[in-house]
Protein backbone atom coordinates (compact mmCIF):
# COMPACT_ATOMS: atom_id res chain seq x y z
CA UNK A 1 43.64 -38.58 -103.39
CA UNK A 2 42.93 -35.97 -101.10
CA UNK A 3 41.25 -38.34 -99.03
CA UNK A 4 43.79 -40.55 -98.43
CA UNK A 5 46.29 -37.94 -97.01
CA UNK A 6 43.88 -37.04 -94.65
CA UNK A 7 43.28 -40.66 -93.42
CA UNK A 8 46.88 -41.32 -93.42
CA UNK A 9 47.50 -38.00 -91.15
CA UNK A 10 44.96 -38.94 -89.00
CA UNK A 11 45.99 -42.59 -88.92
CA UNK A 12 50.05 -41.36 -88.37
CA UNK A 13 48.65 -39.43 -85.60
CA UNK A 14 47.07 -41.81 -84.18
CA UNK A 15 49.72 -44.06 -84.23
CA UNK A 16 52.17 -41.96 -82.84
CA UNK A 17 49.68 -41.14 -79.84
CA UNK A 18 49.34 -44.75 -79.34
CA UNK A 19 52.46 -45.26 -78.85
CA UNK A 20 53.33 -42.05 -76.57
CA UNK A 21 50.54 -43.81 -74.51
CA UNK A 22 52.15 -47.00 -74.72
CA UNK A 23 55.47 -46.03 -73.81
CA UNK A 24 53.59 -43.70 -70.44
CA UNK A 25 51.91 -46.27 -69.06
CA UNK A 26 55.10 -49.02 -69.62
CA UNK A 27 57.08 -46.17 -67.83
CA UNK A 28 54.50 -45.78 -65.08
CA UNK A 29 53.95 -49.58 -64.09
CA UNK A 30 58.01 -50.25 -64.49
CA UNK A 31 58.94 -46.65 -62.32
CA UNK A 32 55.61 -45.85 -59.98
CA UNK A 33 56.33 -46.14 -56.03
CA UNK A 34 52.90 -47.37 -56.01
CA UNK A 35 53.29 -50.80 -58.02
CA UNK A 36 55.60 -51.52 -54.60
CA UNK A 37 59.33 -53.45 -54.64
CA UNK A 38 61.22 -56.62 -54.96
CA UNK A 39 62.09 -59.07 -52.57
CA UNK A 40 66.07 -58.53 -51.57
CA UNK A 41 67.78 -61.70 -51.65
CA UNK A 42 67.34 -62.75 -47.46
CA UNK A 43 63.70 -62.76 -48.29
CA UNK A 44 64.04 -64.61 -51.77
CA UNK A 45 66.12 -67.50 -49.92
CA UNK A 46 62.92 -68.02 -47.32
CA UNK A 47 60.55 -67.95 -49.41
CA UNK A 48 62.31 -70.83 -51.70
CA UNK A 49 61.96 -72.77 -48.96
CA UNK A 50 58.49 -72.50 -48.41
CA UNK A 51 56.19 -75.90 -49.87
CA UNK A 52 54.14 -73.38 -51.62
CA UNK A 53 56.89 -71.74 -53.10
CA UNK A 54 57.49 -72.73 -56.99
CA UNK A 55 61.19 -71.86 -57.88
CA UNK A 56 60.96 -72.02 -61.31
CA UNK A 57 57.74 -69.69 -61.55
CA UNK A 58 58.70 -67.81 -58.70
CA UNK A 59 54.71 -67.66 -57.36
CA UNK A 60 53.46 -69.29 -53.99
CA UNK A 61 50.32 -71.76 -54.38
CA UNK A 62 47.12 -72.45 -52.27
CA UNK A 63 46.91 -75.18 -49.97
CA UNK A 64 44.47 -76.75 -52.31
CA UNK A 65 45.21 -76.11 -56.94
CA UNK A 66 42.76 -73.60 -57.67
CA UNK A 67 41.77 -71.21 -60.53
CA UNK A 68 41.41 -67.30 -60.19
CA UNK A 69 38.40 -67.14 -62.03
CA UNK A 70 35.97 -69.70 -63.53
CA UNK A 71 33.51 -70.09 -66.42
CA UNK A 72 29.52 -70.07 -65.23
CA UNK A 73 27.19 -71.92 -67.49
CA UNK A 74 24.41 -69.52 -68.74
CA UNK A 75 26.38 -66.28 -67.68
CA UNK A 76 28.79 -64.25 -69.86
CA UNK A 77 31.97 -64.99 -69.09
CA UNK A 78 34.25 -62.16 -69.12
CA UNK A 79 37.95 -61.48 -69.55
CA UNK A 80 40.47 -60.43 -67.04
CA UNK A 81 40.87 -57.82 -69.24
CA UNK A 82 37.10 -57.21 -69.76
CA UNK A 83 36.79 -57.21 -66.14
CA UNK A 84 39.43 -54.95 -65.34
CA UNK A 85 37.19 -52.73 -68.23
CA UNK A 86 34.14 -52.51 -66.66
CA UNK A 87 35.65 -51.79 -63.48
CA UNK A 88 37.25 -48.78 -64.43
CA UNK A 89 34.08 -47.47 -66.85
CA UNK A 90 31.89 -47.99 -63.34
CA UNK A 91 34.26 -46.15 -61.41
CA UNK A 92 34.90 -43.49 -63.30
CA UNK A 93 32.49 -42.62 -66.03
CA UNK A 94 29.39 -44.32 -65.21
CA UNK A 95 26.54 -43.88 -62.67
CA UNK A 96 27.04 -46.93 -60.90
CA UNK A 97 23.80 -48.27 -59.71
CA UNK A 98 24.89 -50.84 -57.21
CA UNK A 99 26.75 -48.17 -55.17
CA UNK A 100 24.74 -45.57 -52.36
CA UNK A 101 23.35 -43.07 -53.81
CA UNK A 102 23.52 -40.92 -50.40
CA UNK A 103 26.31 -40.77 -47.77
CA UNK A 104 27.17 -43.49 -45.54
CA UNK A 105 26.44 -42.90 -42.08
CA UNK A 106 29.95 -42.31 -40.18
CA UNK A 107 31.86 -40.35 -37.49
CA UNK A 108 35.19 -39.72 -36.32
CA UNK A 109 36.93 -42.11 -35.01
CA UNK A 110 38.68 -41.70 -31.52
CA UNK A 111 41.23 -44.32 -31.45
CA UNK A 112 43.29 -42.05 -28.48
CA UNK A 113 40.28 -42.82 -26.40
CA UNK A 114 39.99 -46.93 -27.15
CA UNK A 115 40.37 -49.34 -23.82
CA UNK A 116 41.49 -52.81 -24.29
CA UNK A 117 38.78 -55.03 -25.76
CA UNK A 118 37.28 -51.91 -27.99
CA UNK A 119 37.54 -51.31 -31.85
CA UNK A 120 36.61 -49.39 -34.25
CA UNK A 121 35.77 -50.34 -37.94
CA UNK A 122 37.18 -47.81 -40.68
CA UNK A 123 34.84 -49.88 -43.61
CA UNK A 124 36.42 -52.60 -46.11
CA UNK A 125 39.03 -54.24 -44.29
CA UNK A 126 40.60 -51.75 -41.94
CA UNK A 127 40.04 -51.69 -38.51
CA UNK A 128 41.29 -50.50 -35.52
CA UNK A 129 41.77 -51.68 -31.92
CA UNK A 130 43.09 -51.96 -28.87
CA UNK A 131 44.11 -55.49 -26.64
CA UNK A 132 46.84 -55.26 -24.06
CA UNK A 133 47.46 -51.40 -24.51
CA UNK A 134 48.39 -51.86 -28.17
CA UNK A 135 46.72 -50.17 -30.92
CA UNK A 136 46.59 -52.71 -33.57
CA UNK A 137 45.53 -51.94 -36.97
CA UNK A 138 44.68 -53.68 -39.99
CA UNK A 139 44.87 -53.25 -43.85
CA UNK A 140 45.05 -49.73 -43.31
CA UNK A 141 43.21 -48.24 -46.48
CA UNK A 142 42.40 -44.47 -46.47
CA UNK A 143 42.01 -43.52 -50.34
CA UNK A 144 41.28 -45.73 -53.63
CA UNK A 145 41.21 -49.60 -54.53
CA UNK A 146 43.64 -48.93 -57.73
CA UNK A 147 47.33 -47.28 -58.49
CA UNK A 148 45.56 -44.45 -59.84
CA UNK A 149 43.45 -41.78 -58.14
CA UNK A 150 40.52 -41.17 -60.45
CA UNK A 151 39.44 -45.08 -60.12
CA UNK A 152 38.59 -46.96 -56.95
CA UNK A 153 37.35 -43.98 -54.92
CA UNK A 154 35.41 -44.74 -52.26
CA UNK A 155 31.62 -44.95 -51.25
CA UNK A 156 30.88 -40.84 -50.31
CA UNK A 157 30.33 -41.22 -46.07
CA UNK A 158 29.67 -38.50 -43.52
CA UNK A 159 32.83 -38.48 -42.07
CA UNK A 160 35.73 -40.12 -44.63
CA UNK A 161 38.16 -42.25 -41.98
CA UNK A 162 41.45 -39.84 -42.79
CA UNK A 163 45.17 -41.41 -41.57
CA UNK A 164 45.24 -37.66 -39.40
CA UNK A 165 42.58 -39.72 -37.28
CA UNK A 166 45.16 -42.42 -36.15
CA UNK A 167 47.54 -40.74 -34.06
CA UNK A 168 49.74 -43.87 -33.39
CA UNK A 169 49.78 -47.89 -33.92
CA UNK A 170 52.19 -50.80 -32.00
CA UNK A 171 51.37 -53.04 -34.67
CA UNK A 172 49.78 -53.16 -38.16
CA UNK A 173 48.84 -55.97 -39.43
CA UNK A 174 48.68 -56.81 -43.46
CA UNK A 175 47.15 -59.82 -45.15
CA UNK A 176 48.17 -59.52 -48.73
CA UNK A 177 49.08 -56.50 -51.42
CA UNK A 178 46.35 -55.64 -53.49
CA UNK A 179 45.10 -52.54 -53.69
CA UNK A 180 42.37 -52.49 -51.64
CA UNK A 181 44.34 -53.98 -48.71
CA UNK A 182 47.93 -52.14 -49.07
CA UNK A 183 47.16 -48.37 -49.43
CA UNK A 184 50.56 -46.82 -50.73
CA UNK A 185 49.64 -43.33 -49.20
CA UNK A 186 48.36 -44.39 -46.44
CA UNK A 187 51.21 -46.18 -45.62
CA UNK A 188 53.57 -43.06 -46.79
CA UNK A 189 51.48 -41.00 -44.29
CA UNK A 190 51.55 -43.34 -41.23
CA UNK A 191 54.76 -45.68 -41.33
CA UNK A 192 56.39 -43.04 -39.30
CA UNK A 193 53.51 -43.51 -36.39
CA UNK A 194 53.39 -47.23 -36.57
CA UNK A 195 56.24 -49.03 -34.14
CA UNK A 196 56.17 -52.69 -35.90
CA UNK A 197 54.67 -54.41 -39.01
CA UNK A 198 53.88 -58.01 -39.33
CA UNK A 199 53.53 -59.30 -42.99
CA UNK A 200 53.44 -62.26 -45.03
CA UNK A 201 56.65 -63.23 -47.11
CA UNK A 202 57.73 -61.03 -50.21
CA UNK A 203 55.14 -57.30 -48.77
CA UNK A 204 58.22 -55.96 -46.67
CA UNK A 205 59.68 -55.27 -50.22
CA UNK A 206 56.68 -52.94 -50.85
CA UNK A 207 57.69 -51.27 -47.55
CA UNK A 208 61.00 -50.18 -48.07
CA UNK A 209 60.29 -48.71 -51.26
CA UNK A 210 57.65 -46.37 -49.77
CA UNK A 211 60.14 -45.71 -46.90
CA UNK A 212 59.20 -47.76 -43.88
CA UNK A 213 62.15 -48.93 -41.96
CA UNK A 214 63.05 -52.35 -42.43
CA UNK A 215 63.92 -53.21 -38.64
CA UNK A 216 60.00 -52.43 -37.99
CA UNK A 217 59.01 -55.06 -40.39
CA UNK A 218 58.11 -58.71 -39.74
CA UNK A 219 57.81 -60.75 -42.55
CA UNK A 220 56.03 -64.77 -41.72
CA UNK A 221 55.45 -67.81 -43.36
CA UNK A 222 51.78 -69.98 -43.07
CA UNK A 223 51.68 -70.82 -39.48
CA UNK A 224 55.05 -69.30 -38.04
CA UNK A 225 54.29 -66.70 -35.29
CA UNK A 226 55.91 -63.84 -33.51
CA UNK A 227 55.61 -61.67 -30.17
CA UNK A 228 55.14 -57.97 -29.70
CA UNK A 229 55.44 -56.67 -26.38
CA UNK A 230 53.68 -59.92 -25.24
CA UNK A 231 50.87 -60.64 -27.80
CA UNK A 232 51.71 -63.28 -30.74
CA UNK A 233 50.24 -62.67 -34.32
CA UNK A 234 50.16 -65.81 -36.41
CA UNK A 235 50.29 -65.93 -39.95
CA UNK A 236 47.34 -68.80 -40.91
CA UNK A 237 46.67 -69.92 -44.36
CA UNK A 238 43.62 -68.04 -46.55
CA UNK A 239 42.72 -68.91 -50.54
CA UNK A 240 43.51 -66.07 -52.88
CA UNK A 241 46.31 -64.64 -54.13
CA UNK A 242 48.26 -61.55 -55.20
CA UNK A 243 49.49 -58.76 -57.20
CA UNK A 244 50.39 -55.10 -57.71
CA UNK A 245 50.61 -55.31 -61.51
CA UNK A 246 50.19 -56.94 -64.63
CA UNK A 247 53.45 -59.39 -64.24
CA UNK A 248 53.52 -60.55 -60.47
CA UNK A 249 50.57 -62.48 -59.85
CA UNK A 250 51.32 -64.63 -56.47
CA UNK A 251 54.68 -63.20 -56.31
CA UNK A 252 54.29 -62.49 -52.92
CA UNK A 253 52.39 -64.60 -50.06
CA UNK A 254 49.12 -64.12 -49.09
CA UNK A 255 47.27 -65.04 -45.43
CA UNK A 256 44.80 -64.82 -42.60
CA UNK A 257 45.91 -63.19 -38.96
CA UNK A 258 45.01 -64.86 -34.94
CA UNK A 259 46.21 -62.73 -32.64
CA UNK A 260 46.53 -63.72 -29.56
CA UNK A 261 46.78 -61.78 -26.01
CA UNK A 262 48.75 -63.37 -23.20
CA UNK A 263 45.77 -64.56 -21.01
CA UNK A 264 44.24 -66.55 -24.15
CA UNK A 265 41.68 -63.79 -26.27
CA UNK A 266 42.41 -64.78 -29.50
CA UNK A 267 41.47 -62.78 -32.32
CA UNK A 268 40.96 -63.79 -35.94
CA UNK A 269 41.29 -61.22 -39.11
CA UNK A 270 40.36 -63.36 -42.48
CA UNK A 271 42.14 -60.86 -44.86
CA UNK A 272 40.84 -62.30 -48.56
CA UNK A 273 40.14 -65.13 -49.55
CA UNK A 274 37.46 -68.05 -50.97
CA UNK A 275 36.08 -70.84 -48.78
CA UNK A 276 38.17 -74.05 -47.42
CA UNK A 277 39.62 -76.70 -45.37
CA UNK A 278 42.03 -74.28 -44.05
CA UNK A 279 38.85 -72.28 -41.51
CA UNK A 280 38.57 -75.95 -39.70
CA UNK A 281 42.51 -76.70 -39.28
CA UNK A 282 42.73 -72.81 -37.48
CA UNK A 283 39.82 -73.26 -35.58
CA UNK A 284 41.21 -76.70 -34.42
CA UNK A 285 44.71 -75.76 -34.02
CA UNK A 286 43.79 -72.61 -32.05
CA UNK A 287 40.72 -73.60 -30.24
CA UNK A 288 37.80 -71.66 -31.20
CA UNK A 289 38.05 -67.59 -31.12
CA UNK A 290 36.55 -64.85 -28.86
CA UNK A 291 36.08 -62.61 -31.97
CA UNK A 292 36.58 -63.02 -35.54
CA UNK A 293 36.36 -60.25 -38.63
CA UNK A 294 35.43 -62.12 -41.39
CA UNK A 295 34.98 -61.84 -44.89
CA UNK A 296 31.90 -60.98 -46.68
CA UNK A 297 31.48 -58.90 -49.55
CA UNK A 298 32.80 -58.50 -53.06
CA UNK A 299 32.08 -61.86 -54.44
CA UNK A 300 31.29 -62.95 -57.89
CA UNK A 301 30.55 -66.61 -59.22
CA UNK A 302 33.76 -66.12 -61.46
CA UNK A 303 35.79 -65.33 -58.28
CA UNK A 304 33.88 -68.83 -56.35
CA UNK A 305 37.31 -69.87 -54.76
CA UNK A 306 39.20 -66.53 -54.31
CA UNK A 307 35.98 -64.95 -52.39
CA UNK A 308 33.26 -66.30 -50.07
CA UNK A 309 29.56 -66.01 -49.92
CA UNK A 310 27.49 -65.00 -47.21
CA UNK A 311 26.56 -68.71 -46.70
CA UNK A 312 30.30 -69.53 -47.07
CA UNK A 313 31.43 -66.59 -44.47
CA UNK A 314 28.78 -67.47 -42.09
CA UNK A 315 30.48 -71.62 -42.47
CA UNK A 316 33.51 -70.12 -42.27
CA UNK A 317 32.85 -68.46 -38.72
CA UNK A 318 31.59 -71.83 -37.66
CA UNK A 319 34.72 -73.94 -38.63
CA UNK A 320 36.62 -71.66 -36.74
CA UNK A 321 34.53 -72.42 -33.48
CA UNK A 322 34.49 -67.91 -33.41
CA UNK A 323 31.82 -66.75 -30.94
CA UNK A 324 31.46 -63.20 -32.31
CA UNK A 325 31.73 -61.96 -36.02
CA UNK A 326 32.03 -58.33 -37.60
CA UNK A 327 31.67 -58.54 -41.23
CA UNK A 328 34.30 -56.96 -43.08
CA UNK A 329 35.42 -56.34 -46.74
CA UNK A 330 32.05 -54.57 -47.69
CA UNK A 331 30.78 -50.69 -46.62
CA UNK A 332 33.54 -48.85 -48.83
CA UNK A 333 34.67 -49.95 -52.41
CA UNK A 334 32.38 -51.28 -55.23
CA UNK A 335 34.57 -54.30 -56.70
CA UNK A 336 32.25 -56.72 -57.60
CA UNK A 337 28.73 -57.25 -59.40
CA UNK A 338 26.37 -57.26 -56.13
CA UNK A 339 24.54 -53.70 -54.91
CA UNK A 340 26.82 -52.46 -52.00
CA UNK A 341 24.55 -53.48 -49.06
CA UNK A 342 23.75 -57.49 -50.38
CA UNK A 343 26.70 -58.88 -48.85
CA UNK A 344 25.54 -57.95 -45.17
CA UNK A 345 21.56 -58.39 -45.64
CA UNK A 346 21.86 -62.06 -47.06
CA UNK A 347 24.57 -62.92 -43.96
CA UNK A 348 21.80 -61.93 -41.33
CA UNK A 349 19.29 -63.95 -43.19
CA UNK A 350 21.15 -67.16 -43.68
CA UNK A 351 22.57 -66.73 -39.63
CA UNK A 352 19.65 -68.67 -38.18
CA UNK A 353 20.03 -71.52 -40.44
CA UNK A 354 23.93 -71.83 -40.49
CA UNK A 355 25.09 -70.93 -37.19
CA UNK A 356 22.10 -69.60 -34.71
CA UNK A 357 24.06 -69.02 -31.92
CA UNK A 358 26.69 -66.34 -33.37
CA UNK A 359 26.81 -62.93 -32.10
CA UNK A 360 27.25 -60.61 -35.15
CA UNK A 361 28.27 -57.25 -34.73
CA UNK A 362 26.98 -54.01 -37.43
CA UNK A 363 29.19 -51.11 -36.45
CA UNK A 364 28.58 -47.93 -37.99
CA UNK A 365 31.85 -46.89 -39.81
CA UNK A 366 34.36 -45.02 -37.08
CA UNK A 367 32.29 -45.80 -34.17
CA UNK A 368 33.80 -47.54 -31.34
CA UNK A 369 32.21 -50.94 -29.59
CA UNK A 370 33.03 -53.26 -27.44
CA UNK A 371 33.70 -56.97 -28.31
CA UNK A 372 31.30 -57.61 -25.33
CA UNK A 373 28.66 -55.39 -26.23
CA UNK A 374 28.85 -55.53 -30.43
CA UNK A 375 26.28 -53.04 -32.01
CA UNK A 376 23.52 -54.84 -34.00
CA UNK A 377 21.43 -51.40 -36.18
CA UNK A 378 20.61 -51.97 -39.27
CA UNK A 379 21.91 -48.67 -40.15
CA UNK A 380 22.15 -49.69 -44.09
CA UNK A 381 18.27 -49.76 -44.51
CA UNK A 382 18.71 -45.83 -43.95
CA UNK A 383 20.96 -45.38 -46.97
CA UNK A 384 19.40 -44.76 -50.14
């Protein structure tokens, strides 16, 4: 008898616990700045007229039907949920092995000091630089890869890239809305330095909830284009998708960026997104590119269509007709199953045989280059 009040107090407790945690978290994901906004009705109406936009579903499509995640034969095959498990237990209570065990090597970077044709890479996705006397930055991630602070921190480096270190931008650029691409405090921090945004259809809604004007905010469709001060940015079609939270996968659109200067040095920025089709038809319709960041890291055979391989990056490059690639998406987050350095050692060994003649650039993290003169150390064989 005695034994069954106890398990019933601790099982009442329990329960109530449960459902204080329950109710938290529902209140956090429905209420949190950082889960972004919805589209106000102007941008609902354009994006039901886009041909990958499914009224009924309210989610934009691929080019090409495609799943998220697939099953590989001889492999365990794990959940979204699963997956979403063992991401947090890495990157929070776990000694993760496939991420550097000592700093990455990095400096400040000086983006007052950039000339036209220079940039500087701030790891993962976000880069800075400067064509035409306008700063330019992309996917402008300073702190973690999830909603929450204590999961999704980044690799330790000599010098952690802080938004302080940008002291102005004409134009960011955004390719999609997860987390590791749309930083919500970066954004909080810097909106108020940053003259114009250019975005694909449905992220402006994120914007204005964090406080960014909505007259600095371009929002485009796959292939429309528009002018800042003289250089175009082009929205181009990628393969992924997108999502702040559990309910609004592909709710808003996802893409690629050329940007192009007015005496014809085009840039291309891949944001995410699996191999395609869609490399050739930009490298056609634009004509080949001076420079290109690409791609290449954070893959998984689940994720086959939503990410590319080194091989598939290095295509990629080649379909576009690009004569110079920085890697990107690799150097700062651990979000997928390969050690933190793979991504960049298997896309210099597979160069020769896939495309021989591309000029690959290795910056160190908040160094600056030239397009002209890209850096080439192997300054990841120094990292333990």
């Amino acid at each position: 008898m005695k034994f069954l009040a106890i398990f019933w107090f601790i099982f009442k407790w329990l329960l109530i616990v449960l459902v204080v945690l329950s109710v938290a978290l529902f209140l956090f994901v429905k209420f949190a700045p950082v889960f972004g906004g919805k589209p106000n009705a102007q941008t609902l109406a354009r994006m039901e007229q886009a041909p990958t936009y499914n009224v009924q579903t309210q989610t934009f499509s691929n080019l090409v039907e495609i799943p998220v995640s697939v099953e590989v034969e001889g492999q365990e095959n794990k959940s979204r949920w699963r997956l979403l498990y063992d991401f947090i237990a890495e990157n929070t209570f776990r000694e993760n092995p496939r991420a550097p065990k000592s700093p990455l090597p990095s400096v400040q970077p000086q983006v007052s000091t950039l000339t036209n044709g220079e940039f500087i890479w701030l790891g993962h996705s976000t880069l800075v630089g400067k064509l035409e006397n306008q700063v330019i930055m992309t996917d402008p991630v300073f702190y973690e890869s999830s909603p929450v602070s204590f999961i999704g921190k980044p690799f330790k480096m000599e010098y952690l890239p802080k938004t302080s270190d940008i002291p102005h931008v004409d134009v960011v650029v955004l390719s999609h809305d997860h987390y590791d691409h749309l930083d919500y405090k970066a954004i909080k921090e810097l909106h108020t330095r940053v003259d114009h945004f250019v975005v694909p259809l449905g992220v402006k809604a994120h914007l204005e909830r964090w406080g960014v004007d909505p007259q600095k905010v371009t929002e485009l469709y796959w292939w429309e284009s528009t002018q800042i001060n003289g250089i175009t940015y082009t929205l181009t079609p990628n393969q992924h998708f997108t999502g702040r939270s559990f309910n609004d996968n592909a709710r808003t659109l996802w893409g690629s960026w050329v940007i192009t200067t007015a005496d014809n040095f085009k840039v291309f920025f891949s944001g995410d997104g699996g191999y395609g089709d869609h490399f050739k038809q930009i490298g056609e319709r634009f004509g080949g590119f001076d420079l290109a960041f690409i791609e290449n890291g954070q893959y998984n055979e689940q994720w086959a269509f939503i990410h590319m391989f080194p091989e598939q990056s290095l295509q990629a490059a080649k379909d576009l007709g690009a004569k110079r690639v920085v890697p990107i998406h690799w150097g700062k987050f651990d979000l997928a199953k390969h050690k933190w350095d793979t991504p960049i050692k298997i896309y210099l060994e597979k160069k020769a045989q896939i495309y021989p003649e591309l000029i690959v650039g290795t910056p160190i993290i908040g160094t600056t280059f030239s397009y002209m003169d890209l850096p080439t150390q192997t300054w990841w064989e120094q990292v333990k």
